[in-house]
Protein backbone atom coordinates (compact mmCIF):
# COMPACT_ATOMS: atom_id res chain seq x y z
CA UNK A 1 74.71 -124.12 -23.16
CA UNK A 2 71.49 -123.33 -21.15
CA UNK A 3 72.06 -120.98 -18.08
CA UNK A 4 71.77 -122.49 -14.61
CA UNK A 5 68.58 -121.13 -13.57
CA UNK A 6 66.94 -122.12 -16.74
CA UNK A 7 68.30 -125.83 -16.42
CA UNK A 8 64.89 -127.81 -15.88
CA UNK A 9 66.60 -131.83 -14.90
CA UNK A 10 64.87 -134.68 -13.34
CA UNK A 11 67.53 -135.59 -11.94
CA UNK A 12 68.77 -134.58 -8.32
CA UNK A 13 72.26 -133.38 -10.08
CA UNK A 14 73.70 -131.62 -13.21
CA UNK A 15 76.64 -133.22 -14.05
CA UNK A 16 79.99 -131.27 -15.37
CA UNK A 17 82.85 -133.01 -16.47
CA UNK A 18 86.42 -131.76 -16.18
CA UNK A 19 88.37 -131.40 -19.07
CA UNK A 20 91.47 -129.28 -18.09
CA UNK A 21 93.13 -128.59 -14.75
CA UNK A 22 91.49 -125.43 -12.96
CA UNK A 23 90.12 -124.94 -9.83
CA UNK A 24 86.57 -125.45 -8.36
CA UNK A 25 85.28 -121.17 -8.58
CA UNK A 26 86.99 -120.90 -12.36
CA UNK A 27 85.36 -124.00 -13.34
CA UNK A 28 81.88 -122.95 -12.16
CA UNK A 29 82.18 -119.49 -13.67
CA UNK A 30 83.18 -121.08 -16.90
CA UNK A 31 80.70 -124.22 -17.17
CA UNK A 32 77.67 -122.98 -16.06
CA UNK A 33 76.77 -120.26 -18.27
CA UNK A 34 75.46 -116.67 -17.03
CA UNK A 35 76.61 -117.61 -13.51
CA UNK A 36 78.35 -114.56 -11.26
CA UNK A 37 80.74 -114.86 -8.94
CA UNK A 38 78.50 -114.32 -6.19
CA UNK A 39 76.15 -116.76 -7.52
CA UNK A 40 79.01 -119.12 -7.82
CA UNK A 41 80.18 -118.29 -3.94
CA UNK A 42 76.47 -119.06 -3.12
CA UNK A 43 76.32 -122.57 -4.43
CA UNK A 44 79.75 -123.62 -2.19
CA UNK A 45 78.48 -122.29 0.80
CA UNK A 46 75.04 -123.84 0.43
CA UNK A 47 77.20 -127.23 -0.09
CA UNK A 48 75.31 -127.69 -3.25
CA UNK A 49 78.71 -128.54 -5.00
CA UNK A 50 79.91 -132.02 -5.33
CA UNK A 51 83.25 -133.20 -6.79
CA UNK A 52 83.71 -136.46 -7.33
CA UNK A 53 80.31 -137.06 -5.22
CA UNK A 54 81.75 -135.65 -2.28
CA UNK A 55 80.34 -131.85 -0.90
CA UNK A 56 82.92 -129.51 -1.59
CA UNK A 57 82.66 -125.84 -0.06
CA UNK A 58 86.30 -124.77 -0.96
CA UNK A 59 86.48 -122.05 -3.70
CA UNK A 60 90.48 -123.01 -4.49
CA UNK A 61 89.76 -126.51 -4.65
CA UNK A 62 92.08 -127.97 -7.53
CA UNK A 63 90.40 -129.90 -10.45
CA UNK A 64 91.99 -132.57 -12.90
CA UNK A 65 90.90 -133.89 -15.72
CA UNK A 66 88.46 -136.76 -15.76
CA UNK A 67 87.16 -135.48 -12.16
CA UNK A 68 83.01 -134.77 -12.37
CA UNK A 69 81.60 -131.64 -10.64
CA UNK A 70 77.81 -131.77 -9.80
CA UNK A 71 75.41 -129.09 -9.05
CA UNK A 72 72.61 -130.12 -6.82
CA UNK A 73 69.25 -128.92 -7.87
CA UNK A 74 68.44 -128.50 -4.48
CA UNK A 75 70.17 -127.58 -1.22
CA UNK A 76 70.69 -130.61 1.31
CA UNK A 77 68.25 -131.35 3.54
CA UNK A 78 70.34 -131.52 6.69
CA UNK A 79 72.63 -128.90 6.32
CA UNK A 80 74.70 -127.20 9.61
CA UNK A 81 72.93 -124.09 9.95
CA UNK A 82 74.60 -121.66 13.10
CA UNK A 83 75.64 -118.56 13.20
CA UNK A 84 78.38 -119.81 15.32
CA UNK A 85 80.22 -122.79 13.05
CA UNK A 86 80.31 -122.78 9.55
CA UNK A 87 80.91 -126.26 7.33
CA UNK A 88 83.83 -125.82 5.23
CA UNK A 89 84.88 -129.21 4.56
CA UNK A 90 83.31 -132.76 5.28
CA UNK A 91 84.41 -135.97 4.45
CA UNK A 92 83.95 -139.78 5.61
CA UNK A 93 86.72 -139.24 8.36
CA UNK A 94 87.30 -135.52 8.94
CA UNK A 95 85.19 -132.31 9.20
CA UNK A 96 86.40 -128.43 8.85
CA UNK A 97 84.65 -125.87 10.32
CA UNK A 98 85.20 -121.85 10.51
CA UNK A 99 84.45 -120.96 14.04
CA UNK A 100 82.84 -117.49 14.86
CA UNK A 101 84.33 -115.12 18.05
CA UNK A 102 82.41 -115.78 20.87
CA UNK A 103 82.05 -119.31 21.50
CA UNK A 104 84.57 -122.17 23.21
CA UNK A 105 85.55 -125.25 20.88
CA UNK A 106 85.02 -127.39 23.30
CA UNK A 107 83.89 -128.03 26.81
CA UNK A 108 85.12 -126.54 29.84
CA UNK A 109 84.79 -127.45 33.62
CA UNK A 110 82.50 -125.51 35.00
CA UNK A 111 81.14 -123.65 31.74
CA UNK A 112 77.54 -125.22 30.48
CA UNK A 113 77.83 -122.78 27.71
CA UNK A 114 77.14 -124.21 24.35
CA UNK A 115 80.25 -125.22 22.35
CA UNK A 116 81.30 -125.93 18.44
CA UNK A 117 81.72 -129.69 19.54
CA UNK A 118 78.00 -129.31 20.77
CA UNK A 119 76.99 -127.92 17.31
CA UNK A 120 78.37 -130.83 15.44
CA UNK A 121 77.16 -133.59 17.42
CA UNK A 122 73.76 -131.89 17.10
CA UNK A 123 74.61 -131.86 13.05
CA UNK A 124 75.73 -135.33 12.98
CA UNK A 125 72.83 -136.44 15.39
CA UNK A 126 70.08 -135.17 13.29
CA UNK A 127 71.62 -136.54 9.96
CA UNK A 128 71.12 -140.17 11.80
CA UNK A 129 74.77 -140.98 11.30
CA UNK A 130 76.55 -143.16 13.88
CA UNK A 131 80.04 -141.24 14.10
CA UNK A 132 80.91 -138.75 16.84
CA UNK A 133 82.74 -136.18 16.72
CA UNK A 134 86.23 -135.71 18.53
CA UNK A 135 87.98 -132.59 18.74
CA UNK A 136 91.98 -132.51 17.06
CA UNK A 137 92.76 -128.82 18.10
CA UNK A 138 91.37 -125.49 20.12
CA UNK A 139 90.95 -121.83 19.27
CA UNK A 140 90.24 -119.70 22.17
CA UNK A 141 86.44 -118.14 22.55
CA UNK A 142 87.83 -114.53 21.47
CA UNK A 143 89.24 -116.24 18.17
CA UNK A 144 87.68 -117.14 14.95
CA UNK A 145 88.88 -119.34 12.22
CA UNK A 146 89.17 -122.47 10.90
CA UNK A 147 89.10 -125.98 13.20
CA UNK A 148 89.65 -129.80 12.81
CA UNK A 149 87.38 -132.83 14.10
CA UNK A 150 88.02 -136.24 13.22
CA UNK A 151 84.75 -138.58 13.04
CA UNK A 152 86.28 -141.10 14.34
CA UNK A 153 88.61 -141.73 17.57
CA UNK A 154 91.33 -143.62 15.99
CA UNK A 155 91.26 -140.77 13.57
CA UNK A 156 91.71 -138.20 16.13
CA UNK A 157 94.40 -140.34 17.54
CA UNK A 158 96.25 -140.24 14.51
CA UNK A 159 96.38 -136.37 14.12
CA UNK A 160 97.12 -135.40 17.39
CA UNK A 161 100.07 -137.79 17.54
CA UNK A 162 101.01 -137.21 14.04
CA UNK A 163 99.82 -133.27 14.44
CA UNK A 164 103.74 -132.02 13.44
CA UNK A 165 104.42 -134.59 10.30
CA UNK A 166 100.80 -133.95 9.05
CA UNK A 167 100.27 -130.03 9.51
CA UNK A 168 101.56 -128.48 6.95
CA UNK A 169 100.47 -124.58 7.32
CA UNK A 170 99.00 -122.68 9.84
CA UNK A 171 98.60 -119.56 9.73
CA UNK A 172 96.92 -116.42 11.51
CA UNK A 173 96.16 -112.41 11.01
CA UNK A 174 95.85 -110.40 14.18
CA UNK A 175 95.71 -106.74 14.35
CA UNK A 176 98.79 -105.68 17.05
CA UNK A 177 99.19 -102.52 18.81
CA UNK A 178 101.26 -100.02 17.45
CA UNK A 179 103.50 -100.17 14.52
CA UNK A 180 105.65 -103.49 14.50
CA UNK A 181 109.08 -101.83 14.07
CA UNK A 182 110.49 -105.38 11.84
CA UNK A 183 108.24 -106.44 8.46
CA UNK A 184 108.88 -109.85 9.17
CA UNK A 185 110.56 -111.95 12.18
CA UNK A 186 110.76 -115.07 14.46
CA UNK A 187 109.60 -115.30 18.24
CA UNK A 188 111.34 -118.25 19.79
CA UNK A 189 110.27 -119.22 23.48
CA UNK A 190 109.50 -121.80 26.02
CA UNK A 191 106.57 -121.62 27.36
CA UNK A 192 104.97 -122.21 31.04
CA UNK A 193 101.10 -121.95 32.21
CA UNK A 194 100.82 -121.01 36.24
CA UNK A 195 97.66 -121.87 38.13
CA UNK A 196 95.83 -118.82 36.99
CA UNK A 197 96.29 -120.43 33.61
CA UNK A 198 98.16 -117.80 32.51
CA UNK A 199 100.82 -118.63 30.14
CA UNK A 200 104.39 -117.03 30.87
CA UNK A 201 107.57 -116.92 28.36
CA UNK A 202 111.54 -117.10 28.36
CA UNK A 203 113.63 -117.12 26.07
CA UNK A 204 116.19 -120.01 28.08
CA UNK A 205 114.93 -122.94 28.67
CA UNK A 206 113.04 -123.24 31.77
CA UNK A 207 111.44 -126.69 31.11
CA UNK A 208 108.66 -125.54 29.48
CA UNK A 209 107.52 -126.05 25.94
CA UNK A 210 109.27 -124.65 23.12
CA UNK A 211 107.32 -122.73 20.51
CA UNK A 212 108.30 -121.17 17.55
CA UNK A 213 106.02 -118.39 15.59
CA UNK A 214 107.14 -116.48 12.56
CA UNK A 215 105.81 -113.11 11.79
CA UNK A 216 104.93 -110.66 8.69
CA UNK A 217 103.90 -107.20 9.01
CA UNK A 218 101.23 -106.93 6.29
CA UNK A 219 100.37 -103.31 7.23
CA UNK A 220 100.48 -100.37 9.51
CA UNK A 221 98.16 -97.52 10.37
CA UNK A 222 95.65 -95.69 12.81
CA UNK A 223 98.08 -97.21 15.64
CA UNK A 224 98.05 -100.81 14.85
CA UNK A 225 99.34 -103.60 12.68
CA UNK A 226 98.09 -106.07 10.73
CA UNK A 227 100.17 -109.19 10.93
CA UNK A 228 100.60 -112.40 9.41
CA UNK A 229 101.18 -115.34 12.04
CA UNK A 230 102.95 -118.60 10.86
CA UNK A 231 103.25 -120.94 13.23
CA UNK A 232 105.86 -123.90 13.81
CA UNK A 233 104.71 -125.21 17.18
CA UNK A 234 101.05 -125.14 18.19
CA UNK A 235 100.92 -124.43 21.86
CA UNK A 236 98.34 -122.94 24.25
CA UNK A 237 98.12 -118.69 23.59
CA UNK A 238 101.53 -119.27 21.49
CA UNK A 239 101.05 -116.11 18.89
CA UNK A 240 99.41 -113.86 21.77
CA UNK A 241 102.19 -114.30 24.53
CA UNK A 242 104.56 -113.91 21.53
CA UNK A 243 103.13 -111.04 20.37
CA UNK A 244 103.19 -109.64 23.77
CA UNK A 245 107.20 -110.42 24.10
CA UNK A 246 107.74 -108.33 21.32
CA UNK A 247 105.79 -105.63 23.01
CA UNK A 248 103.05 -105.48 20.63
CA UNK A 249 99.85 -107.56 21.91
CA UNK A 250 96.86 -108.65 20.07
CA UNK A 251 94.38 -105.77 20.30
CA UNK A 252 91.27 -107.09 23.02
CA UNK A 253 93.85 -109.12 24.60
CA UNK A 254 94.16 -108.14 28.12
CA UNK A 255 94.92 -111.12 29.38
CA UNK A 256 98.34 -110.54 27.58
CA UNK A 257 98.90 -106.82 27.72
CA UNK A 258 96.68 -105.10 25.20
CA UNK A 259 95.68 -101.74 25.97
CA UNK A 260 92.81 -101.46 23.48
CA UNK A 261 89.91 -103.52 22.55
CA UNK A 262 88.43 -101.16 19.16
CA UNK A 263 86.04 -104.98 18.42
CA UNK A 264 85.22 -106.50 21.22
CA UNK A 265 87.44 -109.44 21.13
CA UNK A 266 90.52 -111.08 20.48
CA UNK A 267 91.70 -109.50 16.66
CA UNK A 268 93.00 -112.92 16.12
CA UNK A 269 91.74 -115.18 13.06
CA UNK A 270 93.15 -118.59 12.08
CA UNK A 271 92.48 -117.72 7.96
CA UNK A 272 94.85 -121.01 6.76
CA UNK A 273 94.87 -124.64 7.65
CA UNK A 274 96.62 -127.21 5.51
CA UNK A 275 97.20 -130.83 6.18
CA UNK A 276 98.36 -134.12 5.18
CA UNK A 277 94.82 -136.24 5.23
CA UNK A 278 95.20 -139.14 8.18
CA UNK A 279 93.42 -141.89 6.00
CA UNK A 280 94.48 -140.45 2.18
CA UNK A 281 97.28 -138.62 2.48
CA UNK A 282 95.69 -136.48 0.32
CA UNK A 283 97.42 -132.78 1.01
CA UNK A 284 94.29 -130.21 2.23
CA UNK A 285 94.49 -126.71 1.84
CA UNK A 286 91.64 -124.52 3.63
CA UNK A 287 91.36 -121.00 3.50
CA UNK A 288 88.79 -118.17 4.78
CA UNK A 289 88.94 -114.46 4.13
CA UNK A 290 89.76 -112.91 7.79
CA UNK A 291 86.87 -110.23 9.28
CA UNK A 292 86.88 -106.96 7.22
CA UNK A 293 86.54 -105.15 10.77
CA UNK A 294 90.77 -105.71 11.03
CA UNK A 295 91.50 -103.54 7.95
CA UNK A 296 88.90 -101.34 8.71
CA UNK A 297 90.72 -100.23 12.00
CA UNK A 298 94.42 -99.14 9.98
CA UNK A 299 92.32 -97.21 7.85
């Protein structure tokens, strides 16, 4: 088979069918000849991959037999292009994105700073397509990771009043202060905001919001941890108000009783998101590798 960079098609695609069940990096690697990893990385991120005709950025995606992976021969002409949002996912009814530290998701009173909503309907506005884009969920400025928006507002209706049948993983890293004396646990709590917005726990009930987060110490060293965060409830500052109940708070969070702040922000990255599609029911499983910066500071 000819290599990829020697492939010279009319065509706007080169077509690859799948014969076994893999997923999407293998089956690059493997059917386009001479091709590195990077290379292969390179082609998902540009969104030059298509499965089944749809743009597929996700390196784990599963393959089946019968299913037909396309290379474009060239990279789209609208792409999202910020150093602030990246596309991970896009479909007719639901976009993921990977959020940078530093900006808000979405609108605040007051704040006329630009947001990840305002990316996408920039995205979606110069692509001349009619849908809008309606936030599902937030991460706070300080945290990066991965985000939902539906396209459509009876599709954001459905997740956020579906949002505990149809989540099926979330999960977080953060780099805690000091060594976390357990390897693995469960904060329970209900939680309260004040005006200050400021959210307070206790462990009774206090007519709050319960929230549930479960915990993993991945690794300790240079006076901090690096934890896994999984989380059972999804409510406002949940892991860093539980991580400051067990006395070891995010690093850069003083708002919630860090002491340190080695990056600049809130060591907090939402690295997994899997859910139950609202139209499909298709099960989606996103992933993104967390900043190298966290393991860099237990060194």
């Amino acid at each position: 088979m000819s290599t990829y960079f020697d492939q010279k098609v009319a065509n706007r695609y080169t077509d690859y069918p799948v014969r076994e069940v893999t997923e999407l990096l293998p089956f690059l690697m493997t059917a386009i000849h001479g091709i590195s990893r990077t290379r292969a990385k390179e082609l998902l991120s540009q969104r030059m991959v298509y499965v089944d005709k749809k743009i597929t950025t996700q390196f784990n995606t599963p393959l089946r037999p019968g299913q037909l992976v396309q290379i474009g021969n060239r990279r789209h002409k609208h792409e999202l292009a910020s150093r602030w949002v990246r596309l991970v996912y896009e479909d007719p009814f639901i976009l993921v994105v990977e959020k940078a530290n530093g900006i808000l998701t979405n609108t605040q009173p007051g704040n006329k700073a630009q947001t990840v909503k305002d990316i996408l309907d920039e995205y979606v506005k110069r692509t001349n397509r009619s849908f809008a884009v309606h936030t599902v969920h937030c991460l706070d400025r300080q945290t990066s990771g991965l985000l939902l928006f539906a396209k459509r507002r009876d599709i954001q209706q459905t997740l956020t009043d579906n949002w505990q049948e149809l989540i099926t993983d979330r999960r977080y890293i953060a780099v805690c202060e000091g060594d976390m004396e357990q390897n693995s646990g469960t904060v329970s709590s209900w939680l309260t905001d004040d005006r200050m917005f400021i959210v307070h726990s206790s462990v009774t009930d206090n007519g709050g919001k319960r929230a549930i987060t479960h915990y993993h110490t991945l690794k300790r060293g240079g006076g901090y941890s690096l934890v896994e965060l999984k989380l059972d409830t999804g409510r406002k500052n949940q892991i860093r108000v539980h991580m400051q109940d067990l006395h070891h708070s995010i690093a850069g969070d003083y708002k919630y009783g860090a002491q340190t702040d080695p990056l600049h922000r809130i060591c907090l990255h939402a690295f997994r998101l899997a859910f139950r599609h609202p139209v499909t029911g298709e099960l989606l499983k996103f992933e993104t590798p967390f900043p190298p910066a966290f393991t860099q500071l237990l060194q």
